[in-house]
PDB file of N, CA and C in Angstrom:
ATOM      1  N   UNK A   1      55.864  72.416 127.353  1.00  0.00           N
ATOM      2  CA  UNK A   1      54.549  73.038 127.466  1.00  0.00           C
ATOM      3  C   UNK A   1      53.468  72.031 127.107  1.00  0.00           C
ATOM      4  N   UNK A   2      52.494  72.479 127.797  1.00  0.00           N
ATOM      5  CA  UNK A   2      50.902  71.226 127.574  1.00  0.00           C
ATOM      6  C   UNK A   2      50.512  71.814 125.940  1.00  0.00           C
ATOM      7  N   UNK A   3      50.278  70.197 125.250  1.00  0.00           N
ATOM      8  CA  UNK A   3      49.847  70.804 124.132  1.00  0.00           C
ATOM      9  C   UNK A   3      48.573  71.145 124.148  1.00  0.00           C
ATOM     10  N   UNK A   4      47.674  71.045 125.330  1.00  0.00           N
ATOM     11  CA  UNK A   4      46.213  71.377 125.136  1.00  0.00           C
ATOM     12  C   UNK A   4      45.917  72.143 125.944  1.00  0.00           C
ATOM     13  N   UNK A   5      46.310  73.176 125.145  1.00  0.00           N
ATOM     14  CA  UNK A   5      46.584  75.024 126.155  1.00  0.00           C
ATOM     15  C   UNK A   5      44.795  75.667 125.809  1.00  0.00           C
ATOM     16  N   UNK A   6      44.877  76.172 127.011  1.00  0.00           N
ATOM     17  CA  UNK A   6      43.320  76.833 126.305  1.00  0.00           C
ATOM     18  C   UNK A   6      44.047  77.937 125.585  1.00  0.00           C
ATOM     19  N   UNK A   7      43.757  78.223 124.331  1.00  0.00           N
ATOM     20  CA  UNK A   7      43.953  79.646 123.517  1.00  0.00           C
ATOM     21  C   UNK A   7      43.212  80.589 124.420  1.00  0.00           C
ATOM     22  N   UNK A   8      41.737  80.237 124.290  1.00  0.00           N
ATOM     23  CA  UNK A   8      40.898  81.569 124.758  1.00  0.00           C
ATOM     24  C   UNK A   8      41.339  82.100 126.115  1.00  0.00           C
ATOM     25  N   UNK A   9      41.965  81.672 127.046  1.00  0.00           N
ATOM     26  CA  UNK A   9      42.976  81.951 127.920  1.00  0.00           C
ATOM     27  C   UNK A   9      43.998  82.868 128.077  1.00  0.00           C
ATOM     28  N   UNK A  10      44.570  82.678 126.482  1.00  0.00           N
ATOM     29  CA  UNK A  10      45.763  83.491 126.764  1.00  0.00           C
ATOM     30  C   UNK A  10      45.344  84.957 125.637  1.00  0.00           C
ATOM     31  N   UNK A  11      46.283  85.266 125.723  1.00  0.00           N
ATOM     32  CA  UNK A  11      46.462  87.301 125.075  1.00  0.00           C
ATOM     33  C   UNK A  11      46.802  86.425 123.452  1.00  0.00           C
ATOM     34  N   UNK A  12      46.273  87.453 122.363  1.00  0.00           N
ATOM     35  CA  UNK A  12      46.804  87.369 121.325  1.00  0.00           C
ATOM     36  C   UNK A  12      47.889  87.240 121.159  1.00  0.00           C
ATOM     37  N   UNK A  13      48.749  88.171 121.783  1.00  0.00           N
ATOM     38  CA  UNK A  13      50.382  88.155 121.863  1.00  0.00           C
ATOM     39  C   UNK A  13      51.068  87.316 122.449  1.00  0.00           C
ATOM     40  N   UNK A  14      50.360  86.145 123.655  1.00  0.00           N
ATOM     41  CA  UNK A  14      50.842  84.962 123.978  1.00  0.00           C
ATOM     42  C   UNK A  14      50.350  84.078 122.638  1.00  0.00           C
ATOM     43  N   UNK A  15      49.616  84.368 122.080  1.00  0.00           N
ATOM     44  CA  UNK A  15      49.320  83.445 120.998  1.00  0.00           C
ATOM     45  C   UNK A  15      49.994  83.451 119.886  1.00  0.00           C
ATOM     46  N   UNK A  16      50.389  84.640 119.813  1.00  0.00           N
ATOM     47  CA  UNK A  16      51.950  84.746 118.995  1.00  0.00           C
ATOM     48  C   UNK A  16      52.934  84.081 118.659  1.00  0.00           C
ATOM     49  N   UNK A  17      53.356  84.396 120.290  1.00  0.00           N
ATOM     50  CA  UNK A  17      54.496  83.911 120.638  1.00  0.00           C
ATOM     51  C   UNK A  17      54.528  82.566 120.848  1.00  0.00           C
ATOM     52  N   UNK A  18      53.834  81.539 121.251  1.00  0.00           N
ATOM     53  CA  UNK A  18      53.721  80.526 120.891  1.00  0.00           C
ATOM     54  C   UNK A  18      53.446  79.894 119.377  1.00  0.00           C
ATOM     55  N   UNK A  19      52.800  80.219 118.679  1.00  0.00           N
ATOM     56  CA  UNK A  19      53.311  79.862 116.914  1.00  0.00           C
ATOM     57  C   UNK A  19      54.367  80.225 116.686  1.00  0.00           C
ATOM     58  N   UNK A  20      55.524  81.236 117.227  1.00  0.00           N
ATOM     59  CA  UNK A  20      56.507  81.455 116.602  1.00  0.00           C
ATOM     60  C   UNK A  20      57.911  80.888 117.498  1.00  0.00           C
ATOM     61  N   UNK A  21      57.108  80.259 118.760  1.00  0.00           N
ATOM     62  CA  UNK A  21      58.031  78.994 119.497  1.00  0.00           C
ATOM     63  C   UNK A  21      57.703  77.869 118.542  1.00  0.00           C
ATOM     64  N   UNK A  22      56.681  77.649 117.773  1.00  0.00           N
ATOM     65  CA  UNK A  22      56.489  76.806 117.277  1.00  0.00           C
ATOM     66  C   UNK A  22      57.117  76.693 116.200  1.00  0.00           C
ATOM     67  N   UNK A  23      57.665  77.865 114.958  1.00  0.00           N
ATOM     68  CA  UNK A  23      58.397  77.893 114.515  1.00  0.00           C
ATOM     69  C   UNK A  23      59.226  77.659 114.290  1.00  0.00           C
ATOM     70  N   UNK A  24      60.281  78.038 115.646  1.00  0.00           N
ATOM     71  CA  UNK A  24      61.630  77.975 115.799  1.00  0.00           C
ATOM     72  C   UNK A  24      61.391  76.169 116.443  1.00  0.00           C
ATOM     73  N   UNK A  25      61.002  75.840 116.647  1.00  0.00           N
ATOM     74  CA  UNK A  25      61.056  74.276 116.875  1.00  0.00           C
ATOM     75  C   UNK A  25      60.808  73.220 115.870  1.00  0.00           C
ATOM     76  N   UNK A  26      60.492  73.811 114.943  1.00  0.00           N
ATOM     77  CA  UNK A  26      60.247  73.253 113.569  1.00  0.00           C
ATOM     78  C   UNK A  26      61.743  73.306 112.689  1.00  0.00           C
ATOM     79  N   UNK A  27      62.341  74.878 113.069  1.00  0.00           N
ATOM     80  CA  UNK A  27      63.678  75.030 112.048  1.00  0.00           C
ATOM     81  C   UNK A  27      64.853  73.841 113.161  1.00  0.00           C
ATOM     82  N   UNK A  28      64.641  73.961 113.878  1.00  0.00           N
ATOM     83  CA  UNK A  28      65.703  73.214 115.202  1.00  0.00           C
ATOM     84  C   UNK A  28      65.438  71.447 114.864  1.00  0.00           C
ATOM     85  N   UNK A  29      64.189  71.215 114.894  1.00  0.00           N
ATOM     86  CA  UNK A  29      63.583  69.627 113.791  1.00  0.00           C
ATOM     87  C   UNK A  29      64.546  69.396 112.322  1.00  0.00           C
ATOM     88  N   UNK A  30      63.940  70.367 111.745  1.00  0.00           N
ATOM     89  CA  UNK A  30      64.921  70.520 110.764  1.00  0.00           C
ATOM     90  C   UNK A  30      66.165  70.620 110.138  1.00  0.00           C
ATOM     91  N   UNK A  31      66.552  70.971 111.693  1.00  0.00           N
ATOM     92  CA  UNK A  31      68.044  71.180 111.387  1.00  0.00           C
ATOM     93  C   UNK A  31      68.756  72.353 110.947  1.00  0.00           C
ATOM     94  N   UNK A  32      68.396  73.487 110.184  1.00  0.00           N
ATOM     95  CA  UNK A  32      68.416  74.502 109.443  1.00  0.00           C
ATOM     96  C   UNK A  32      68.949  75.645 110.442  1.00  0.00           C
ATOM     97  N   UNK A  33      69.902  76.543 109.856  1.00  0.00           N
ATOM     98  CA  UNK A  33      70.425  77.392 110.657  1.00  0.00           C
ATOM     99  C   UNK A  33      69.340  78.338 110.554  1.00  0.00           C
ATOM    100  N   UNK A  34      68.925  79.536 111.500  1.00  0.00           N
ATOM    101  CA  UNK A  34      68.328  80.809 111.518  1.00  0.00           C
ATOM    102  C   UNK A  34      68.497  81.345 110.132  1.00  0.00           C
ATOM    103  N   UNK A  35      70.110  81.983 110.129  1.00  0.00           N
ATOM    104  CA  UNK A  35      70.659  82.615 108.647  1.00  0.00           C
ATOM    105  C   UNK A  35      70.347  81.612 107.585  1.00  0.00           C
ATOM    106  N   UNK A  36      70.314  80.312 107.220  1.00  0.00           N
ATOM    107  CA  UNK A  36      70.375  79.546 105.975  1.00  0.00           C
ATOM    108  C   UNK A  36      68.550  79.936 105.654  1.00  0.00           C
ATOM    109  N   UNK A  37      67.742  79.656 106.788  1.00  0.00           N
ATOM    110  CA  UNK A  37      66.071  80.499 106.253  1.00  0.00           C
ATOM    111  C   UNK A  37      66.152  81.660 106.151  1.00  0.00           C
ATOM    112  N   UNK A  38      66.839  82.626 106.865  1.00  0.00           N
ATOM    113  CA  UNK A  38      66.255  84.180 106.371  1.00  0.00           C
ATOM    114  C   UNK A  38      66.916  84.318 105.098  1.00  0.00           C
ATOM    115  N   UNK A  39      68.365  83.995 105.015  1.00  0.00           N
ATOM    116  CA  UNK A  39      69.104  83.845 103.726  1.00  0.00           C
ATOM    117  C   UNK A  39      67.780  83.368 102.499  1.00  0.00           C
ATOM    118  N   UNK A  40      67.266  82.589 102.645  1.00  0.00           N
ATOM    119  CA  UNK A  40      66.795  81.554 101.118  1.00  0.00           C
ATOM    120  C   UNK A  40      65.535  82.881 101.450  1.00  0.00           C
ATOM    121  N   UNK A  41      64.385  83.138 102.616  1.00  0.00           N
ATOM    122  CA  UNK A  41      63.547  83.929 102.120  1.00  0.00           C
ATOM    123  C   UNK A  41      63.950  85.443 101.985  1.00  0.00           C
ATOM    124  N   UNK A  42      65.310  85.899 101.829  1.00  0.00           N
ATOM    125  CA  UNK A  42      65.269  87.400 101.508  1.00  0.00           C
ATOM    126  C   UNK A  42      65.263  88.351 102.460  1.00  0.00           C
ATOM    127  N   UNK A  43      65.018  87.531 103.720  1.00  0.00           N
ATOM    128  CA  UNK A  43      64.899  88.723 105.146  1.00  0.00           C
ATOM    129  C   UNK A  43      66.251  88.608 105.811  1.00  0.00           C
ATOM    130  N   UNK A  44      66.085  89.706 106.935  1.00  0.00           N
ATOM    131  CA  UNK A  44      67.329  89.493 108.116  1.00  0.00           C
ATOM    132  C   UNK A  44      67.325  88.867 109.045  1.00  0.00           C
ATOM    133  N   UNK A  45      68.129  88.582 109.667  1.00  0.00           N
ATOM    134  CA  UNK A  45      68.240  87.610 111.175  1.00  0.00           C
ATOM    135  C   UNK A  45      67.257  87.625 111.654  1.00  0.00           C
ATOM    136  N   UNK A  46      67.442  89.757 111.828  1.00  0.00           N
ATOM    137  CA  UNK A  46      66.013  89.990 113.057  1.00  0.00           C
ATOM    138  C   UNK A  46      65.044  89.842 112.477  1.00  0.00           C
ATOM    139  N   UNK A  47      64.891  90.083 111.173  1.00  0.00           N
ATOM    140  CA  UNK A  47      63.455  89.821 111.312  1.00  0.00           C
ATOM    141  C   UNK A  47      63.012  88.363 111.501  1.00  0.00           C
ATOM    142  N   UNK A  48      63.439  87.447 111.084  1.00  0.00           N
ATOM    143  CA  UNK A  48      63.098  85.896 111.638  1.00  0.00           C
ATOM    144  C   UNK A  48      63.261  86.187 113.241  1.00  0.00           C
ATOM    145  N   UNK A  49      64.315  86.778 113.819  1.00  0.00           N
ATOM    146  CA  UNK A  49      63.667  86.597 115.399  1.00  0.00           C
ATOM    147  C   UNK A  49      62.396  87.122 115.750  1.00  0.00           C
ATOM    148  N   UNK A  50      62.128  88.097 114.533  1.00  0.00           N
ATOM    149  CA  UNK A  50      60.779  88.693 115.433  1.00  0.00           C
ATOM    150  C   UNK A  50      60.052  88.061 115.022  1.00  0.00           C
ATOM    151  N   UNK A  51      60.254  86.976 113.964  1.00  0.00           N
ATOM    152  CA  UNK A  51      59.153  86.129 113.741  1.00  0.00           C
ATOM    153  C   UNK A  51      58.722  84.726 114.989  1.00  0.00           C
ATOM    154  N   UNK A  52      59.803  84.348 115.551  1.00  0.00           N
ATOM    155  CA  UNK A  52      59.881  83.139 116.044  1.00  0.00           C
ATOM    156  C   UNK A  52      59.643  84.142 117.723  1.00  0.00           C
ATOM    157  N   UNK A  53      59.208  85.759 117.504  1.00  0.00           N
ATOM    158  CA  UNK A  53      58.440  86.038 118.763  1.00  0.00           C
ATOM    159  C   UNK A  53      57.496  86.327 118.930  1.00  0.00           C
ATOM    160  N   UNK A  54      57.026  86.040 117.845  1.00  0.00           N
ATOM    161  CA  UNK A  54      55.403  86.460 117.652  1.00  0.00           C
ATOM    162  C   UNK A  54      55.284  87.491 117.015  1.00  0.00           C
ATOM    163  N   UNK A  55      55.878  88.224 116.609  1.00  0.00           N
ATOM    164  CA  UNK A  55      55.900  89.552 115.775  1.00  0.00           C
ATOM    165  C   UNK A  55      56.293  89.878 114.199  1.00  0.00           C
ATOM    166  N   UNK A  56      55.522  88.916 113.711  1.00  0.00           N
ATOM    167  CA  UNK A  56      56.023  89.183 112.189  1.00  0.00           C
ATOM    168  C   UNK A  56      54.726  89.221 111.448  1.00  0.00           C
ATOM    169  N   UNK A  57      55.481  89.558 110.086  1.00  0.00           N
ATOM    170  CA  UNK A  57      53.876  89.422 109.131  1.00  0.00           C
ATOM    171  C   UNK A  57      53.613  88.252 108.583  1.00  0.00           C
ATOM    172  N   UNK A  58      52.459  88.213 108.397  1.00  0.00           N
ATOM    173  CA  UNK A  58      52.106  86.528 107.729  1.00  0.00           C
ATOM    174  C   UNK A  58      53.011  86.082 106.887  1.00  0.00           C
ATOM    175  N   UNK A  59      53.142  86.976 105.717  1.00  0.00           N
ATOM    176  CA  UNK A  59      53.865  86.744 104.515  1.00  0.00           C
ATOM    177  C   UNK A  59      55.452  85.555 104.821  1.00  0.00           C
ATOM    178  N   UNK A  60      55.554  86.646 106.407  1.00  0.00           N
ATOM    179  CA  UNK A  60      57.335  85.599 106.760  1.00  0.00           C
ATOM    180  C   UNK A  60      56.814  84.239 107.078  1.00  0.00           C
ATOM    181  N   UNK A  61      55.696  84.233 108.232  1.00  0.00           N
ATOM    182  CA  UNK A  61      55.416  82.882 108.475  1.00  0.00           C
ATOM    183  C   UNK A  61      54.998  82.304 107.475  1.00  0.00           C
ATOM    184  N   UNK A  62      54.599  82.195 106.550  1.00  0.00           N
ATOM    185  CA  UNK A  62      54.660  81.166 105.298  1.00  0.00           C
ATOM    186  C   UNK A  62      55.415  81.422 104.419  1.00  0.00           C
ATOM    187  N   UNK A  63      56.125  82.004 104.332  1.00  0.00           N
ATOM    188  CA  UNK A  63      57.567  81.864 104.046  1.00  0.00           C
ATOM    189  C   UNK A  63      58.392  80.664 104.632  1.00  0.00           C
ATOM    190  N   UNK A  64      58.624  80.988 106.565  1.00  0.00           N
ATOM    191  CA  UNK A  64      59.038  79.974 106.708  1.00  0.00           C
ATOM    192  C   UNK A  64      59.019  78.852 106.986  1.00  0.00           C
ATOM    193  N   UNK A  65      57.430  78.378 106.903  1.00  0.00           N
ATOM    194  CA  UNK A  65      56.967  77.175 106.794  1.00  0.00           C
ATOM    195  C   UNK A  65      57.288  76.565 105.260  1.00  0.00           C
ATOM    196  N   UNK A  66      57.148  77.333 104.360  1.00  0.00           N
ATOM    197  CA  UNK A  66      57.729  77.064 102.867  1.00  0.00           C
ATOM    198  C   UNK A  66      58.884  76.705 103.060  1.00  0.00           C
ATOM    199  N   UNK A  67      59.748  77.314 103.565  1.00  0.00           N
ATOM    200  CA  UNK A  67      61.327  77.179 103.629  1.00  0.00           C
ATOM    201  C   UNK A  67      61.762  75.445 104.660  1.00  0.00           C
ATOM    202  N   UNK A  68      61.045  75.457 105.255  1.00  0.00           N
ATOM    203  CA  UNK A  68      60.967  74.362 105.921  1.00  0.00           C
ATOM    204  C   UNK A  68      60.046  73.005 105.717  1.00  0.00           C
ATOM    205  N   UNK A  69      59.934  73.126 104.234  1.00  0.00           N
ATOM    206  CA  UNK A  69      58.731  71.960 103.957  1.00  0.00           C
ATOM    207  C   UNK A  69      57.497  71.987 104.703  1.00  0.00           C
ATOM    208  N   UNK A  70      57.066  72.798 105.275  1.00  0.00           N
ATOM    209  CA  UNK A  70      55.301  72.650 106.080  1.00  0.00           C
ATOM    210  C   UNK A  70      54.571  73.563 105.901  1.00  0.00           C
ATOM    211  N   UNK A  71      54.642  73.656 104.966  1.00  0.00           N
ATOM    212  CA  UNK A  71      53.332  74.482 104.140  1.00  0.00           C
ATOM    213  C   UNK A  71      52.500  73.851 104.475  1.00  0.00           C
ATOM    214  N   UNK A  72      51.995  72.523 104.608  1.00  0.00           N
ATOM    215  CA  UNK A  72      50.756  71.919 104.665  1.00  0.00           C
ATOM    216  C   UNK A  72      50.151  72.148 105.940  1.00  0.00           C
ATOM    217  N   UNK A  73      50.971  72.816 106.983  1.00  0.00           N
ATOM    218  CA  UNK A  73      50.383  73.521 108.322  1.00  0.00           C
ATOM    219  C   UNK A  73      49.429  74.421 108.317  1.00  0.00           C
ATOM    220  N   UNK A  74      49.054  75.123 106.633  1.00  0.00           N
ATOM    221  CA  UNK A  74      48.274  76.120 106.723  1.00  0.00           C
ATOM    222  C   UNK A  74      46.913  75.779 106.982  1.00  0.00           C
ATOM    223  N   UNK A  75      46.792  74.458 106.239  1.00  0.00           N
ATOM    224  CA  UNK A  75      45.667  73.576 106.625  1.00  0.00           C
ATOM    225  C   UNK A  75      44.925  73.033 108.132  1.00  0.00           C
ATOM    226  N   UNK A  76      46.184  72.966 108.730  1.00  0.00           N
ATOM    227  CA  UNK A  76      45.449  72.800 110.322  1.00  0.00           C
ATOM    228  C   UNK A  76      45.219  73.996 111.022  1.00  0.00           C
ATOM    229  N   UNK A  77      45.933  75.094 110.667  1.00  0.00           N
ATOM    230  CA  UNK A  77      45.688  76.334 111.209  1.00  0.00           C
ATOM    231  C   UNK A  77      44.421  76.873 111.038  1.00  0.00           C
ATOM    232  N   UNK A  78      43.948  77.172 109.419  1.00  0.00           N
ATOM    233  CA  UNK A  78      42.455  78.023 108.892  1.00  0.00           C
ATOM    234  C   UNK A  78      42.018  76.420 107.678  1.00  0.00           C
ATOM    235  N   UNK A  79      41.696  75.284 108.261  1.00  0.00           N
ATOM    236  CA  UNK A  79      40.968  74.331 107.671  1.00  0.00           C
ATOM    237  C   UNK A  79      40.267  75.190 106.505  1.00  0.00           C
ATOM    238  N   UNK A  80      40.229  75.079 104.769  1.00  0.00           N
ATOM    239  CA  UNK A  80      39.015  75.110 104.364  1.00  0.00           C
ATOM    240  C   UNK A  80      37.294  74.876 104.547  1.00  0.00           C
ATOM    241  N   UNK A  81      36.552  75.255 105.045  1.00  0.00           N
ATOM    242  CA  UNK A  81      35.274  74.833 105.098  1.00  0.00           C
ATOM    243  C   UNK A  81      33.901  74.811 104.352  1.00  0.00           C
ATOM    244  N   UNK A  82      34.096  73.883 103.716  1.00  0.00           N
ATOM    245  CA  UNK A  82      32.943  74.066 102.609  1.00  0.00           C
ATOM    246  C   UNK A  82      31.393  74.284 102.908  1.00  0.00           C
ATOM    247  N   UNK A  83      30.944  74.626 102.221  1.00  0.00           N
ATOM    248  CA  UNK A  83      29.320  75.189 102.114  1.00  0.00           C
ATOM    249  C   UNK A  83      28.276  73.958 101.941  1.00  0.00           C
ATOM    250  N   UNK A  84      27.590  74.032 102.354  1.00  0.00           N
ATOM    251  CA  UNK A  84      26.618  73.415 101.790  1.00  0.00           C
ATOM    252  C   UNK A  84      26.161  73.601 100.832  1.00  0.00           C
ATOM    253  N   UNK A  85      25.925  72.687  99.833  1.00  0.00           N
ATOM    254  CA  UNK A  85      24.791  73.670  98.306  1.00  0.00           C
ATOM    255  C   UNK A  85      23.596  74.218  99.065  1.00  0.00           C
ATOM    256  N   UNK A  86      23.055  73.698 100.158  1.00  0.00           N
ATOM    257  CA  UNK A  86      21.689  75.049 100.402  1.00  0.00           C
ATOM    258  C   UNK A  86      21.743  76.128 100.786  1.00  0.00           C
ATOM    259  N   UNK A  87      23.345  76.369 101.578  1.00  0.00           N
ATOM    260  CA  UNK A  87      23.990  77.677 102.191  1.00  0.00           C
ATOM    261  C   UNK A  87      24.602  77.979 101.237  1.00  0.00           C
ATOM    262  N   UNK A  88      24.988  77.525 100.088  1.00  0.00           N
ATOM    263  CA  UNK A  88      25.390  78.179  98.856  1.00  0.00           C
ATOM    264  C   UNK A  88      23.894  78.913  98.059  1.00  0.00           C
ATOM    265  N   UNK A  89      23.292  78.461  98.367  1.00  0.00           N
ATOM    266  CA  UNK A  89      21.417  78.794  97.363  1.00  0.00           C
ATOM    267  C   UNK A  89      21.396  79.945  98.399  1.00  0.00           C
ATOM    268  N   UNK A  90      21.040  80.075  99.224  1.00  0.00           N
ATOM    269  CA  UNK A  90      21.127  81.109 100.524  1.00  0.00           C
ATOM    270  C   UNK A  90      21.757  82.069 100.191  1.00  0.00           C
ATOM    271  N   UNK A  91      22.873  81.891 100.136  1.00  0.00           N
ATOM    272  CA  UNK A  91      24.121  83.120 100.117  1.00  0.00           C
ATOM    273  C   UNK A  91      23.878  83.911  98.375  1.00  0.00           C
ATOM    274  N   UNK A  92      23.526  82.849  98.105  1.00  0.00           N
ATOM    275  CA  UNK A  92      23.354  83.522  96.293  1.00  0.00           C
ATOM    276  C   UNK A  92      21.984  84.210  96.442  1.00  0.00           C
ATOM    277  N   UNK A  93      20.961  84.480  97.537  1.00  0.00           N
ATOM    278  CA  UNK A  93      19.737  84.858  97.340  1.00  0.00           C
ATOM    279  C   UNK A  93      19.866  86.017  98.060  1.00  0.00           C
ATOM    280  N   UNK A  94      20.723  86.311  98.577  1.00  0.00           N
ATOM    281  CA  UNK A  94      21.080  87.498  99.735  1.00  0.00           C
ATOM    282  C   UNK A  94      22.262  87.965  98.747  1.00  0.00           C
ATOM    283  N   UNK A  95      22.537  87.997  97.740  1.00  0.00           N
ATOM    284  CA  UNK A  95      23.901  88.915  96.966  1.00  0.00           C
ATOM    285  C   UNK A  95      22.992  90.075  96.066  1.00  0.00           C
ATOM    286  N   UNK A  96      23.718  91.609  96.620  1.00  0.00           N
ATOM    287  CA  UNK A  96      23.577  92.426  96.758  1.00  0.00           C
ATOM    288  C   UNK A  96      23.682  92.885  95.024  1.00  0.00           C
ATOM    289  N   UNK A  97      21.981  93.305  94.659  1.00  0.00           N
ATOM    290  CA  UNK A  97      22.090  94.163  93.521  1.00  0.00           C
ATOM    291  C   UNK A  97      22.693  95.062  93.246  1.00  0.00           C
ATOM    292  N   UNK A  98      23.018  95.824  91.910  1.00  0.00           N
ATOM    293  CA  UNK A  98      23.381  96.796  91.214  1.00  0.00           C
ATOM    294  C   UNK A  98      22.111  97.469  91.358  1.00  0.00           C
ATOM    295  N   UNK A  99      22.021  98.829  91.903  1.00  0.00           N
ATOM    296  CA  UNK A  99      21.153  99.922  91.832  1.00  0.00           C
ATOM    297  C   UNK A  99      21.011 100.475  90.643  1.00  0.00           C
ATOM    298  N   UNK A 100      19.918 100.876  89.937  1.00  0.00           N
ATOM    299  CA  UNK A 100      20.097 101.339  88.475  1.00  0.00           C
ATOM    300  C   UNK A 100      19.243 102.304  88.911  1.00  0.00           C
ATOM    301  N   UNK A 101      20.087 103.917  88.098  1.00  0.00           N
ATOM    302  CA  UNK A 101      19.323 104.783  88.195  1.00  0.00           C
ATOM    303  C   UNK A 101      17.837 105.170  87.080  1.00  0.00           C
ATOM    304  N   UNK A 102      16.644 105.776  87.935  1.00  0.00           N
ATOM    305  CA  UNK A 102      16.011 105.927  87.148  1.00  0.00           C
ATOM    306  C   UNK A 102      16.220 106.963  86.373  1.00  0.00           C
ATOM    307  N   UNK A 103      15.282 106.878  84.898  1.00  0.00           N
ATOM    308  CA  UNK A 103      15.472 107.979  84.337  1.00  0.00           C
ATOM    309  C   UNK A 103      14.592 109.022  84.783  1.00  0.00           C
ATOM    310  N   UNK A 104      14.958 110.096  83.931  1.00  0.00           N
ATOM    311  CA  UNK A 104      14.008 111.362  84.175  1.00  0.00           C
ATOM    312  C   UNK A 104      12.240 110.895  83.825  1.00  0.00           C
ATOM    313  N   UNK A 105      11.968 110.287  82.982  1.00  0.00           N
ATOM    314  CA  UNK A 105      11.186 110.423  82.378  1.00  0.00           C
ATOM    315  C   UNK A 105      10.038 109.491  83.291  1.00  0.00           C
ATOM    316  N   UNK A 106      10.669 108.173  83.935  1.00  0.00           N
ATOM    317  CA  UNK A 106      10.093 107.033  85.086  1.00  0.00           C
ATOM    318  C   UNK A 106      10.051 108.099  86.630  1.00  0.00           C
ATOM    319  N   UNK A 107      10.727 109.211  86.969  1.00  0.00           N
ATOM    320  CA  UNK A 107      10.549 109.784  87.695  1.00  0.00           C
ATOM    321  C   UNK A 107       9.215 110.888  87.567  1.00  0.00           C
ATOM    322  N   UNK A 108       9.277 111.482  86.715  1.00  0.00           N
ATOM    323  CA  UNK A 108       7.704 112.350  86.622  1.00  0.00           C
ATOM    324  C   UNK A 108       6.990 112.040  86.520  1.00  0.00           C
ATOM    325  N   UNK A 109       6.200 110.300  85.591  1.00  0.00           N
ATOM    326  CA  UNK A 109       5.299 109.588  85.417  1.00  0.00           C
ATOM    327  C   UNK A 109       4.936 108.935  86.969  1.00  0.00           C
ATOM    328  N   UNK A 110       6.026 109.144  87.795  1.00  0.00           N
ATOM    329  CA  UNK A 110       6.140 108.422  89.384  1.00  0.00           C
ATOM    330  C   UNK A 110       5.158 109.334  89.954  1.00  0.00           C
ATOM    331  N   UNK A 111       5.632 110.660  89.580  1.00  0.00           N
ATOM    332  CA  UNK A 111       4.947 112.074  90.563  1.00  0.00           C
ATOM    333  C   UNK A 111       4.161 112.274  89.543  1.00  0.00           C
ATOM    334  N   UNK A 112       3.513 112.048  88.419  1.00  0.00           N
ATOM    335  CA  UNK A 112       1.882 112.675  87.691  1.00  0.00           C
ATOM    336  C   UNK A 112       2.814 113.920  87.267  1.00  0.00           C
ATOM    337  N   UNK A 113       3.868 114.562  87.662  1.00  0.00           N
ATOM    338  CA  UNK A 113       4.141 115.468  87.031  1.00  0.00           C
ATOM    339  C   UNK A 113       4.134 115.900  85.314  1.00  0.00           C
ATOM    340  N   UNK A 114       3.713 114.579  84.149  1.00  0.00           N
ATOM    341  CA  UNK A 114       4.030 115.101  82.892  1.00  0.00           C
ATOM    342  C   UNK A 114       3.335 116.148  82.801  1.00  0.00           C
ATOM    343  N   UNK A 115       3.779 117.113  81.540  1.00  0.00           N
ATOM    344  CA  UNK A 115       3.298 117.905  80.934  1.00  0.00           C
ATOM    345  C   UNK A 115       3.272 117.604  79.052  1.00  0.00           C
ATOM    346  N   UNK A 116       2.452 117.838  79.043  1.00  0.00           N
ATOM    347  CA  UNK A 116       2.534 117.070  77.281  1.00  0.00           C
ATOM    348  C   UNK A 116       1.917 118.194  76.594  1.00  0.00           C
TER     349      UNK A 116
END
């Protein structure tokens, strides 16, 4: 397959299924039987097949990137992206107060209502 697939092209579920071809080409690199990864992370066969079809939960896929030394894939997948300190000043000027209720007493002085 071309490695310079348009994503926006394909279905989520082709997008799946390709990270989890990608998967299984990583354990096959590796060397590692199917059973010796689901074995070490706690799951079943199937569920690693449904991982290596696009159908699993995150938790397995980094699992079995853990299990396979490439954890550090998480990084090319969702890069950290840092802030700017002025989009940090920004974001801190737009964070959402605590509403404090008034009292009784700031409410009638509001409406002239006292009575004394």
């Amino acid at each position: 397959m071309n490695n310079q697939k348009n994503l926006y092209a394909m279905t989520d579920s082709a997008i799946a299924k390709e990270l989890g071809r990608r998967l299984e080409q990583m354990r096959l690199e590796a060397n590692k039987p199917q059973k010796a990864i689901a074995d070490e992370l706690g799951i079943s066969e199937g569920t690693y097949r449904h991982a290596i079809n696009g159908k699993a939960k995150l938790e397995v896929i980094i699992g079995i990137l853990r299990v396979l030394g490439k954890l550090e894939n998480v990084d090319s997948f969702l890069p950290e992206l840092p802030f700017s300190p002025i989009e940090l000043l920004k974001l801190e000027g737009k964070k959402r107060q605590r509403a404090t209720r008034q009292s009784v007493v700031d409410v009638k002085q509001a409406e002239g209502d006292i009575d004394w």
